[in-house]
N, C-alpha and C. Protein backbone atom coordinates (compact mmCIF):
# COMPACT_ATOMS: atom_id res chain seq x y z
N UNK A 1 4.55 -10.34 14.32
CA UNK A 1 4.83 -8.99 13.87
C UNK A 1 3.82 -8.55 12.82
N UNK A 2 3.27 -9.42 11.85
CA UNK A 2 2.32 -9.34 11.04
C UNK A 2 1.07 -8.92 11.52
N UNK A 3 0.77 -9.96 12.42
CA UNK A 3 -0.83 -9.74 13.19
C UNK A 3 -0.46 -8.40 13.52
N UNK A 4 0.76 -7.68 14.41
CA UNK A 4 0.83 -6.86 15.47
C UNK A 4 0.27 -5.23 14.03
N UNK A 5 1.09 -5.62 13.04
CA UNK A 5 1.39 -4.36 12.12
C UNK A 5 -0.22 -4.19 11.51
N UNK A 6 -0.41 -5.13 11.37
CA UNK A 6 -2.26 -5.30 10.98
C UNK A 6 -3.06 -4.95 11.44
N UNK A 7 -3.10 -5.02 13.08
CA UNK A 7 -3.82 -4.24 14.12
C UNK A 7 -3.64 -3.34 14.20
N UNK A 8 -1.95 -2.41 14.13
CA UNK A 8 -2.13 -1.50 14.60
C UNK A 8 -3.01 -0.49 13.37
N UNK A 9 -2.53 -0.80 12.00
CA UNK A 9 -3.43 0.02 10.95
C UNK A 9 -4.92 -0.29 10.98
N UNK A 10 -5.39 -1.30 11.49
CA UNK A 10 -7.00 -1.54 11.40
C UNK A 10 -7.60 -0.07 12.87
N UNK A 11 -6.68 -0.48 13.96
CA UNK A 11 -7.15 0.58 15.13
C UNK A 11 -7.03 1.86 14.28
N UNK A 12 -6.31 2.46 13.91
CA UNK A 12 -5.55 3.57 13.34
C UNK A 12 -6.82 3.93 12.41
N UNK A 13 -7.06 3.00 11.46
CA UNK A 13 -8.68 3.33 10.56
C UNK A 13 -9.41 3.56 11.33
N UNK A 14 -9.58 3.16 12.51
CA UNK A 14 -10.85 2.85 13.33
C UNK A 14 -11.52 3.94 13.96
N UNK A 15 -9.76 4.82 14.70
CA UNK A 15 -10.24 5.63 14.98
C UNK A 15 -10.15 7.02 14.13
N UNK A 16 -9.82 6.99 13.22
CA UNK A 16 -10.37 7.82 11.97
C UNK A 16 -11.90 7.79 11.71
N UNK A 17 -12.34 6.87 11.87
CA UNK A 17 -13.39 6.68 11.22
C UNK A 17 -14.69 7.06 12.12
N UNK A 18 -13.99 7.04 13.44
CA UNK A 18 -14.66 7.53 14.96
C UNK A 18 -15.28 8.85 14.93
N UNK A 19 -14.09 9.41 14.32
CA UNK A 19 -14.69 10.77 13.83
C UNK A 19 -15.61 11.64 12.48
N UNK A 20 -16.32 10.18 11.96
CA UNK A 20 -16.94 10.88 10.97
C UNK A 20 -18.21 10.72 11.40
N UNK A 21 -19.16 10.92 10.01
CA UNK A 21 -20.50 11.04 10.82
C UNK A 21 -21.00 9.50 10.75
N UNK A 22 -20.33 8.39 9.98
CA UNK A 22 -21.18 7.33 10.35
C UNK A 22 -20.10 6.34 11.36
N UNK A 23 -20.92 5.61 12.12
CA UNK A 23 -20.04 4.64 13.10
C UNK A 23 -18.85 4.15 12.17
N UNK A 24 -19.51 3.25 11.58
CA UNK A 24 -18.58 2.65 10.79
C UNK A 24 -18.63 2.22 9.57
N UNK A 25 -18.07 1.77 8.53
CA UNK A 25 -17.98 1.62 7.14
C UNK A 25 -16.85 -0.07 7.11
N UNK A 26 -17.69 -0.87 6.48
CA UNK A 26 -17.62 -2.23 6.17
C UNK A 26 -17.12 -2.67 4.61
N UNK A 27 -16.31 -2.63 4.74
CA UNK A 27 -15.75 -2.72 3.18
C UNK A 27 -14.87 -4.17 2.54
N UNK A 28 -15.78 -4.84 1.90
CA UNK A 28 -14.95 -6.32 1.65
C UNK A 28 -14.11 -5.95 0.04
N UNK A 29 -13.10 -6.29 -0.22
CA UNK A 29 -11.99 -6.16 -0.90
C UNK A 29 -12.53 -6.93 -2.34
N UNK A 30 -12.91 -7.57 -2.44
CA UNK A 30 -14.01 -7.81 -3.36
C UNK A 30 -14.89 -7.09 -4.44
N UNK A 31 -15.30 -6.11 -3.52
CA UNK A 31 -15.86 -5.05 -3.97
C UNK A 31 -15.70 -4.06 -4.57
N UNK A 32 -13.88 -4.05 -4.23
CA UNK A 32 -13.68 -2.81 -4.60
C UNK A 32 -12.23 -2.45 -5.74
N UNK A 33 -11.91 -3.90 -5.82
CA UNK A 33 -10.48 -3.96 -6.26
C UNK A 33 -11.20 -3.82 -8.13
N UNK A 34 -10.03 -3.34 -8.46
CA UNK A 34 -9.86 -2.48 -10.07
C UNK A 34 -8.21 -3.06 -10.03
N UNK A 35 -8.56 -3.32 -11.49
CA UNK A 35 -7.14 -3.78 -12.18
C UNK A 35 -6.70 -2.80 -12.69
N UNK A 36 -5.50 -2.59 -12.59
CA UNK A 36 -4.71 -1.65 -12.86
C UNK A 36 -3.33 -1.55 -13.48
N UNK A 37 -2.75 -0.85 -14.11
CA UNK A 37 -1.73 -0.42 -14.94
C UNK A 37 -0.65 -0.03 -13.34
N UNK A 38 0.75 -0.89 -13.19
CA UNK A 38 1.30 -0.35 -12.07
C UNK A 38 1.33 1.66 -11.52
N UNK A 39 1.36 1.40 -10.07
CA UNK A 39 0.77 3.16 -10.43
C UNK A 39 2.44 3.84 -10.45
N UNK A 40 2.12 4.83 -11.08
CA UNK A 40 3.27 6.16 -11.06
C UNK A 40 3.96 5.54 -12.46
N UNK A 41 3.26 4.96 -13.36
CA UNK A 41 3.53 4.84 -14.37
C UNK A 41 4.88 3.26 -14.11
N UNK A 42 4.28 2.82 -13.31
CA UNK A 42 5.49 1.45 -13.03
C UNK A 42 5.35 0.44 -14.13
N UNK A 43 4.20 0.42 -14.26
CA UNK A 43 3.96 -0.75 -15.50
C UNK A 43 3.45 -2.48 -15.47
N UNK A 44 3.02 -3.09 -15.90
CA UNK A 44 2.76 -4.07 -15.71
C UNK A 44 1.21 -4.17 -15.20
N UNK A 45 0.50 -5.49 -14.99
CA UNK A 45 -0.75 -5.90 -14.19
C UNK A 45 -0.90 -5.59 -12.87
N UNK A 46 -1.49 -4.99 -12.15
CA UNK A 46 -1.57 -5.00 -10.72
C UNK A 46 -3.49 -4.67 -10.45
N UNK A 47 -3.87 -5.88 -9.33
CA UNK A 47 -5.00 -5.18 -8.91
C UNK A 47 -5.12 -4.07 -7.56
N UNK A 48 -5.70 -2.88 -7.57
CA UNK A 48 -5.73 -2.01 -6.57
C UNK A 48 -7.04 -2.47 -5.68
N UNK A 49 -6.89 -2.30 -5.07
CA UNK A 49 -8.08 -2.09 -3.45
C UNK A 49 -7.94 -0.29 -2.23
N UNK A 50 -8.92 0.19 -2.62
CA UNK A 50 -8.52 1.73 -2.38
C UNK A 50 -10.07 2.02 -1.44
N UNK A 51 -9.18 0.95 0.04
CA UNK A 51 -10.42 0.72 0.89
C UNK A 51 -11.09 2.13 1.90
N UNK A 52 -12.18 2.67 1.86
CA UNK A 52 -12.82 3.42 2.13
C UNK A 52 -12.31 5.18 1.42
N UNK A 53 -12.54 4.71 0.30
CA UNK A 53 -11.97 6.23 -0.53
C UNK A 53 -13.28 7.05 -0.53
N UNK A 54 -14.14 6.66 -0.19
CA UNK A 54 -15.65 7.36 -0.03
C UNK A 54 -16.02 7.69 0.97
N UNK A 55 -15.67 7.51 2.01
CA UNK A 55 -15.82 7.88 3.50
C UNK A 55 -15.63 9.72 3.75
N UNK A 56 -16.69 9.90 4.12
CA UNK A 56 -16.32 11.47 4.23
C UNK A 56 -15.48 12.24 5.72
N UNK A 57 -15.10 12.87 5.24
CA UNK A 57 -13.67 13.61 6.14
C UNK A 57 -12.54 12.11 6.67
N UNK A 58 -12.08 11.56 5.49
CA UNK A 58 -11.23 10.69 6.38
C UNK A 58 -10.09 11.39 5.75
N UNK A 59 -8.65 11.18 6.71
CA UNK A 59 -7.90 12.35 6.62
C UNK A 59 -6.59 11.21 5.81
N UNK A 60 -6.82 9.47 6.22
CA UNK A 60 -5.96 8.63 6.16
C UNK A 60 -6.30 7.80 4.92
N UNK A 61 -5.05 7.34 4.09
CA UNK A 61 -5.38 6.71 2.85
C UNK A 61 -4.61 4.85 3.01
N UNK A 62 -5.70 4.40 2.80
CA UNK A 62 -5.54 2.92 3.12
C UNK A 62 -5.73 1.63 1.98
N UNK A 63 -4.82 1.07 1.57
CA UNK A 63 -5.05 0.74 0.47
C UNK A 63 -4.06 -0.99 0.14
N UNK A 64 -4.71 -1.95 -0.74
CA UNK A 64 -3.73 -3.02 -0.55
C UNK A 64 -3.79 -3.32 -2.18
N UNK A 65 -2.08 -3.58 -2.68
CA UNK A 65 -2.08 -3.68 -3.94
C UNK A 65 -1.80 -5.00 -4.27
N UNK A 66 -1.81 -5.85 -5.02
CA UNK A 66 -1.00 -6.60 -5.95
C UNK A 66 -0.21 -6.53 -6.44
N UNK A 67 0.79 -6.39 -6.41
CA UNK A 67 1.56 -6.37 -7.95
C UNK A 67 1.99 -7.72 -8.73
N UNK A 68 1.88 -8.05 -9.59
CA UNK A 68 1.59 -9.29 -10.54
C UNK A 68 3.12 -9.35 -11.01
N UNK A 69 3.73 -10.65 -11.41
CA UNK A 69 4.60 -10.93 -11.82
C UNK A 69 5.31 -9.67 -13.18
N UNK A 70 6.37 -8.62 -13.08
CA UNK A 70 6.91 -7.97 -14.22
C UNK A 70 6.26 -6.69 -13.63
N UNK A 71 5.76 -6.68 -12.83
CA UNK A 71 4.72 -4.94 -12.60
C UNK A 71 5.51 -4.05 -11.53
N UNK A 72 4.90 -3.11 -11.09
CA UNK A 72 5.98 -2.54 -10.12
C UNK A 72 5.20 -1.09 -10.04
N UNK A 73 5.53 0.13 -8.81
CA UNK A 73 5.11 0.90 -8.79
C UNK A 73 6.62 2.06 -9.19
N UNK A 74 6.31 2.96 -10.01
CA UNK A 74 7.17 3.96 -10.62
C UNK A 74 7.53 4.41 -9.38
N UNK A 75 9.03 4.84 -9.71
CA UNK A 75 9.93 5.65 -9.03
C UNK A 75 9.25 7.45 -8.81
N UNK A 76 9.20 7.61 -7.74
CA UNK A 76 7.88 9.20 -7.25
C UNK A 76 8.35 9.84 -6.12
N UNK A 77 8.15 11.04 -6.37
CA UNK A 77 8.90 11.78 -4.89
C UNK A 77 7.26 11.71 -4.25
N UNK A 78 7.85 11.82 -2.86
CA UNK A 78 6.71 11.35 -2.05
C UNK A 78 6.53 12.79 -1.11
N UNK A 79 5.27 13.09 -0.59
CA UNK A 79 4.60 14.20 -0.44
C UNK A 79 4.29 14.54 1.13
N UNK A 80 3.78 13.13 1.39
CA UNK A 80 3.27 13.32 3.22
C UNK A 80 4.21 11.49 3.22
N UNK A 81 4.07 11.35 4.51
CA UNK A 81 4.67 9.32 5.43
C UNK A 81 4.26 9.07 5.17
N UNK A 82 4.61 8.12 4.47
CA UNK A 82 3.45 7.00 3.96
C UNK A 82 4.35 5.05 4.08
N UNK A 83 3.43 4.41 4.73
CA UNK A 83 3.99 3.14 5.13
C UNK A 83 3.36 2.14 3.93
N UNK A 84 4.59 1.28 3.48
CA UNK A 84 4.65 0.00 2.82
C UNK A 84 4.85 -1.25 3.75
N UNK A 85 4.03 -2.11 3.69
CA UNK A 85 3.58 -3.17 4.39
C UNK A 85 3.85 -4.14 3.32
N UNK A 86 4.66 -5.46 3.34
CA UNK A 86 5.06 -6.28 2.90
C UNK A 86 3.99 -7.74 3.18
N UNK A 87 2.70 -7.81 2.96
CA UNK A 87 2.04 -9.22 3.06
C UNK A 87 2.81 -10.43 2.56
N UNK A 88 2.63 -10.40 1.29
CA UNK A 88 3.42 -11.63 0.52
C UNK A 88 4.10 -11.12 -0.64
N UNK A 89 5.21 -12.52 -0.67
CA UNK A 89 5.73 -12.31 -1.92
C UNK A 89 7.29 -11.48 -1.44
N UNK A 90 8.08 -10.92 -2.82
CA UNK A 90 9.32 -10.28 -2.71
C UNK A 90 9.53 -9.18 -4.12
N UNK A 91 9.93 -8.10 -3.38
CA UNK A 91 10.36 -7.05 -4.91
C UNK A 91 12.01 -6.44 -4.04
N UNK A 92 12.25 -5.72 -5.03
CA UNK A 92 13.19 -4.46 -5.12
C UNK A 92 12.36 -2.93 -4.49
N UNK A 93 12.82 -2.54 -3.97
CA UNK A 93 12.51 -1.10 -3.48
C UNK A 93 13.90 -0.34 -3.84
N UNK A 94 13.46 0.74 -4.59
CA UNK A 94 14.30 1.82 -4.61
C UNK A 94 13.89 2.97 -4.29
N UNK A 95 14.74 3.37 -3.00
CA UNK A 95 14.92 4.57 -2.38
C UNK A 95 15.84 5.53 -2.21
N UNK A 96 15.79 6.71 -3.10
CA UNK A 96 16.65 7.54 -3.07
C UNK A 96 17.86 7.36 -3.59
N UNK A 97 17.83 6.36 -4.97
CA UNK A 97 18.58 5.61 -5.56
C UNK A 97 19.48 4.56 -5.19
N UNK A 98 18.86 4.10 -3.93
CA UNK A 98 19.77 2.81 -3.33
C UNK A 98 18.30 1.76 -3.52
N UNK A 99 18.97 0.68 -4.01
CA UNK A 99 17.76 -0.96 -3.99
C UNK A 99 18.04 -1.71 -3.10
N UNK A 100 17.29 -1.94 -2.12
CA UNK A 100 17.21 -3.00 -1.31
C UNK A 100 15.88 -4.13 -1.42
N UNK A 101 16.40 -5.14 -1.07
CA UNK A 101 15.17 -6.28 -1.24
C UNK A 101 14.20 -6.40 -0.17
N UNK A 102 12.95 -6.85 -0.46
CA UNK A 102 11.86 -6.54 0.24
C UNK A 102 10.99 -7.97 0.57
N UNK A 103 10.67 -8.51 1.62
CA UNK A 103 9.79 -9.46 1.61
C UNK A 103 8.96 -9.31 2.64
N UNK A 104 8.38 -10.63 3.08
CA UNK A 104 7.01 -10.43 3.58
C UNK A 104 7.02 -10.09 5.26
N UNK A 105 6.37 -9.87 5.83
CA UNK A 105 6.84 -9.42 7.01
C UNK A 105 7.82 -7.75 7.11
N UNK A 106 7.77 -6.98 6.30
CA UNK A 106 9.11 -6.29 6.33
C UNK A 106 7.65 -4.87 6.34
N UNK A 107 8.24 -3.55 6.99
CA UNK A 107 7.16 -2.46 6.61
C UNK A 107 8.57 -1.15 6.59
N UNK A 108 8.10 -0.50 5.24
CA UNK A 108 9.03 0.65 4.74
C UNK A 108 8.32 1.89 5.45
N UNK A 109 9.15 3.37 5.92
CA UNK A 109 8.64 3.96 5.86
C UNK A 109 9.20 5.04 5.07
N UNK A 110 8.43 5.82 4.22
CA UNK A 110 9.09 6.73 3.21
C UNK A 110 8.49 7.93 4.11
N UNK A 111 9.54 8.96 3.54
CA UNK A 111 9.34 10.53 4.49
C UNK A 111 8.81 11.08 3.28
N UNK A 112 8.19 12.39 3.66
CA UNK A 112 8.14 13.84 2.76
C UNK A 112 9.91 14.09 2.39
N UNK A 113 9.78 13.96 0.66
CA UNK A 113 10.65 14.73 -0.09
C UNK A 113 12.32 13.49 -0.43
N UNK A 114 11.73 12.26 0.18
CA UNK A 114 11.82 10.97 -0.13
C UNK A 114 11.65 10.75 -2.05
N UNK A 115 12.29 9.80 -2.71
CA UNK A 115 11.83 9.05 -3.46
C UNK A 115 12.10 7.34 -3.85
N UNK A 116 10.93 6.92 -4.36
CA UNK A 116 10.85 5.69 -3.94
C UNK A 116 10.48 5.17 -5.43
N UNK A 117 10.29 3.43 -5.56
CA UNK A 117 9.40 2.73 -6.22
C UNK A 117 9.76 1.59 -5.56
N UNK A 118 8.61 0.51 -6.29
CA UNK A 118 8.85 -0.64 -5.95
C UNK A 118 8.37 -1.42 -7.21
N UNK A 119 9.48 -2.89 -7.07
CA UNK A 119 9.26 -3.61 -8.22
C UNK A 119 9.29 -4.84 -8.02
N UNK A 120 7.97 -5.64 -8.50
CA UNK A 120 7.97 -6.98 -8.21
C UNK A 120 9.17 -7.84 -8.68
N UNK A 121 9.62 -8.87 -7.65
CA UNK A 121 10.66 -9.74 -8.17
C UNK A 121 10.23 -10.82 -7.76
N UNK A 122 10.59 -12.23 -8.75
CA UNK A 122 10.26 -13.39 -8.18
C UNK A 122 9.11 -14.16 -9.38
N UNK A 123 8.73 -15.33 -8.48
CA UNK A 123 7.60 -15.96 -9.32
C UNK A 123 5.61 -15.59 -8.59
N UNK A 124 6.23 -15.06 -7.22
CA UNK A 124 4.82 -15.19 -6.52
C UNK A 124 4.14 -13.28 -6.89
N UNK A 125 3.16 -13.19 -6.69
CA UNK A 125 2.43 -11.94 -6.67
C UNK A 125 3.36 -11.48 -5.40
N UNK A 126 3.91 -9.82 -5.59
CA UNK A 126 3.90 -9.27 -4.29
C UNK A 126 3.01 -8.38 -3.41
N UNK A 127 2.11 -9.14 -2.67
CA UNK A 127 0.79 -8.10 -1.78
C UNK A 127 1.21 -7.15 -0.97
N UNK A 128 1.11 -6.35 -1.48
CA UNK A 128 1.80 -5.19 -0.02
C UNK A 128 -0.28 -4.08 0.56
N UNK A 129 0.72 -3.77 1.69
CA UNK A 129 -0.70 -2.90 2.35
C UNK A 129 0.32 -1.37 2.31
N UNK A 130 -0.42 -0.18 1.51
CA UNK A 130 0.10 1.18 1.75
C UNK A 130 -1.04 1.97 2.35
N UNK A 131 -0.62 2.50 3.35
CA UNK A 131 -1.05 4.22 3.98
C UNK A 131 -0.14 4.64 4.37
N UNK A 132 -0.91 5.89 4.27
CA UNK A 132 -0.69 7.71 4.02
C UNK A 132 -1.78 8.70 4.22
């Protein structure tokens, strides 16, 4: 289910990316990750990876976070779908003021006019993959 959810967002970039003016754009995670303050004001350590944010006319936002032991992303009303992808690790998700637990293998989808956060729980880093 992992491999399957992985593919389908790598095709999904792919063919986004079909439509710009260069073939393609090669981006190692390495390169690009920035440590960060949890976002929406969540708090704590987290590193971001905010893969092909330079790509011109891409319409899709693709991105894989960390969140570090105590960190978490703030509670945010949400704007356009946007999918949470569960790599590793385990948090709390709160949606629309109900918490449910979250682990690896698991993918959220939040609607327009939705609100959400998520908060690391546990001893391991929780890696999640978000687009939107």
């Amino acid at each position: 289910m992992k491999a399957l959810l992985v593919a389908v967002f790598c095709l999904f970039t792919l063919c986004c990316l079909a439509q710009s003016k260069q073939p393609y754009i090669l981006e190692h995670e390495k390169d690009i990750a920035k440590t960060e303050a949890g976002t929406h004001n969540g708090g704590g350590n987290t590193i971001g990876y905010s893969f092909f944010s330079k790509a011109d006319s891409l319409k899709l936002t693709f991105r894989k976070r960390i969140l570090h032991p105590g960190s978490a992303i703030g509670y945010h009303l949400q704007k356009e779908d946007e999918v949470y992808y569960i790599i590793s690790g385990t948090g709390e998700m709160l949606m629309n003021g109900k918490s449910f637990m979250v682990k690896q293998g698991d993918a959220i989808l939040t609607r327009p006019g939705s609100s959400h956060g998520l908060r690391q729980t546990g001893k391991a880093d929780l890696v999640i993959i978000i687009s939107y």
